[in-house]
Protein backbone atom coordinates (compact mmCIF):
# COMPACT_ATOMS: atom_id res chain seq x y z
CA UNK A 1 51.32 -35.61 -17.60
CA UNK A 2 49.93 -36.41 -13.94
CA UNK A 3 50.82 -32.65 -13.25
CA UNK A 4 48.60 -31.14 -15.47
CA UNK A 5 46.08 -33.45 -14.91
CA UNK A 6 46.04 -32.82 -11.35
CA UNK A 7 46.28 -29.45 -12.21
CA UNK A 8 42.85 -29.56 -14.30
CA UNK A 9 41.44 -31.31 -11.82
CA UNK A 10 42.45 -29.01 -8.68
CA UNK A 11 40.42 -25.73 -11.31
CA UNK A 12 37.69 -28.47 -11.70
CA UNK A 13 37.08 -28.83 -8.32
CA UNK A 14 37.32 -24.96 -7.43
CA UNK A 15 35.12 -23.88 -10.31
CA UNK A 16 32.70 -26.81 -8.51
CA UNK A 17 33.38 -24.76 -5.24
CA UNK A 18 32.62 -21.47 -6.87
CA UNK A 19 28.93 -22.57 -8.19
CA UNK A 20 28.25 -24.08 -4.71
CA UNK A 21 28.56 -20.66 -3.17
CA UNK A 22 27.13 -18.92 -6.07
CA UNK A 23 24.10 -21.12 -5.38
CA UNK A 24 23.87 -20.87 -1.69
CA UNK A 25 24.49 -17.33 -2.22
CA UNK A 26 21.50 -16.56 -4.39
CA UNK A 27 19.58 -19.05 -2.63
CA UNK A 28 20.16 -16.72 0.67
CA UNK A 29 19.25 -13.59 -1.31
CA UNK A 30 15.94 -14.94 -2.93
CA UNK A 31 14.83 -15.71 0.66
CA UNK A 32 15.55 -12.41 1.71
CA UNK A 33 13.63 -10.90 -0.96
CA UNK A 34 10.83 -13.36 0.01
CA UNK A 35 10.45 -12.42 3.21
CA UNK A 36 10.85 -8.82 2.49
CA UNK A 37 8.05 -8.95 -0.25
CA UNK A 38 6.04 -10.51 2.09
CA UNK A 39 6.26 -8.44 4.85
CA UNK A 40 5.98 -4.89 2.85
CA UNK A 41 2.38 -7.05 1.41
CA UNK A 42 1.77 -7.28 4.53
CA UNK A 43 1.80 -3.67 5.42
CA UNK A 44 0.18 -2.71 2.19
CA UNK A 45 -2.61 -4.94 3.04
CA UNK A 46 -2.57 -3.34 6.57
CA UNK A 47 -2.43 -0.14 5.26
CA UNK A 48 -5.13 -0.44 2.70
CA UNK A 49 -7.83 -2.07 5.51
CA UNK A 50 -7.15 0.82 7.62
CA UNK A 51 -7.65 3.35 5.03
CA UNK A 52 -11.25 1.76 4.46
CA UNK A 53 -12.28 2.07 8.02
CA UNK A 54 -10.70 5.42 8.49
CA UNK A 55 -13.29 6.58 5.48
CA UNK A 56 -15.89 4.33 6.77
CA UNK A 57 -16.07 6.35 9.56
CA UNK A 58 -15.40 10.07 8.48
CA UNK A 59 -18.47 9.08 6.16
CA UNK A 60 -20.78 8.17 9.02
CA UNK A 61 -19.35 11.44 11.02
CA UNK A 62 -19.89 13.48 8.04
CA UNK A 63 -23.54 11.86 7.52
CA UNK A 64 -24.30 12.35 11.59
CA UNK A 65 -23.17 16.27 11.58
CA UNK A 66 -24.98 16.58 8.55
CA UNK A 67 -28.35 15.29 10.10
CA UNK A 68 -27.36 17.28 13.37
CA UNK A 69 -27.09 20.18 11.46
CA UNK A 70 -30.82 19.24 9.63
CA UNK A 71 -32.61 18.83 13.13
CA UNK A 72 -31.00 22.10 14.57
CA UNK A 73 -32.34 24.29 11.51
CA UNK A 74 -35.41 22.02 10.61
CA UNK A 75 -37.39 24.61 12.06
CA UNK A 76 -36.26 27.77 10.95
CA UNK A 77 -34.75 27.41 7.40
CA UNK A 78 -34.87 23.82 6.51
CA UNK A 79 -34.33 24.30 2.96
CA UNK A 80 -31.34 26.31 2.98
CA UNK A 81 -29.49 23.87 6.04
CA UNK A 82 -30.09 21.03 3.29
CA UNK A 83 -28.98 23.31 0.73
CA UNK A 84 -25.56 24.50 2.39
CA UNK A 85 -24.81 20.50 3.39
CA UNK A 86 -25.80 19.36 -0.32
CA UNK A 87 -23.25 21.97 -1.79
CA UNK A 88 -20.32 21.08 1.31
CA UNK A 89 -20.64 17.91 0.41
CA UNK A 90 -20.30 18.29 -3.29
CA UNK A 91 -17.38 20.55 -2.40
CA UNK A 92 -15.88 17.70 -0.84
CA UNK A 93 -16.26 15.19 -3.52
CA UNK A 94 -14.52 18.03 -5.92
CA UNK A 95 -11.73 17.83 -3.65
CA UNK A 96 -11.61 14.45 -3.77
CA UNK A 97 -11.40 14.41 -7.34
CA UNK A 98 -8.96 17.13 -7.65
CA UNK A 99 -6.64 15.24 -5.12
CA UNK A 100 -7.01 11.84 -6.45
CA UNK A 101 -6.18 13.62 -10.10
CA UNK A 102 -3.11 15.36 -8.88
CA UNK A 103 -1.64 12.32 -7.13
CA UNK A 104 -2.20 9.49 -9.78
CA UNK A 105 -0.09 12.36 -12.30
């Protein structure tokens, strides 16, 4: 009898083994994924501030040329430089649209 009951006890011990690594395992893994969800957040976040400044600024060179354009032709055909930037910039924002349609599809 003091076979098999160091028998049971030897499978004890290794199945005790067996969830010890299992655990340090998964343990390693988890952190892994941690650390890799942080950093890709990380970039996202990155990403997403440098997106906003990007537009910031093609908005403020968009709304300079436009007023450069105004001053050249204020005195010859006012109405029609306002016009033309009026209608580019509504072609724009249709663009915008269109794009921002196609890619959330």
């Amino acid at each position: 009898m003091s076979m098999l009951g160091a028998g049971i006890t030897g499978v004890i011990e290794a199945v005790g083994h067996l969830g010890a690594t299992v655990a340090v395992s998964l343990e390693r893994r988890l952190e892994q994924l941690r650390v890799a969800v942080r950093k890709e957040v990380r970039g996202a976040a990155a990403a997403f501030a440098w997106a906003i400044a990007a537009a910031a600024l093609g908005f403020a060179a968009l709304a300079f040329g436009a007023v450069a354009i105004l001053i050249a032709a204020w005195d010859s055909h006012p109405v029609l430089a306002a016009s033309l930037i009026a209608l580019g910039f509504c072609l724009l924002a249709i663009i915008a649209v269109l794009l921002m349609r196609s890619s959330t599809r």
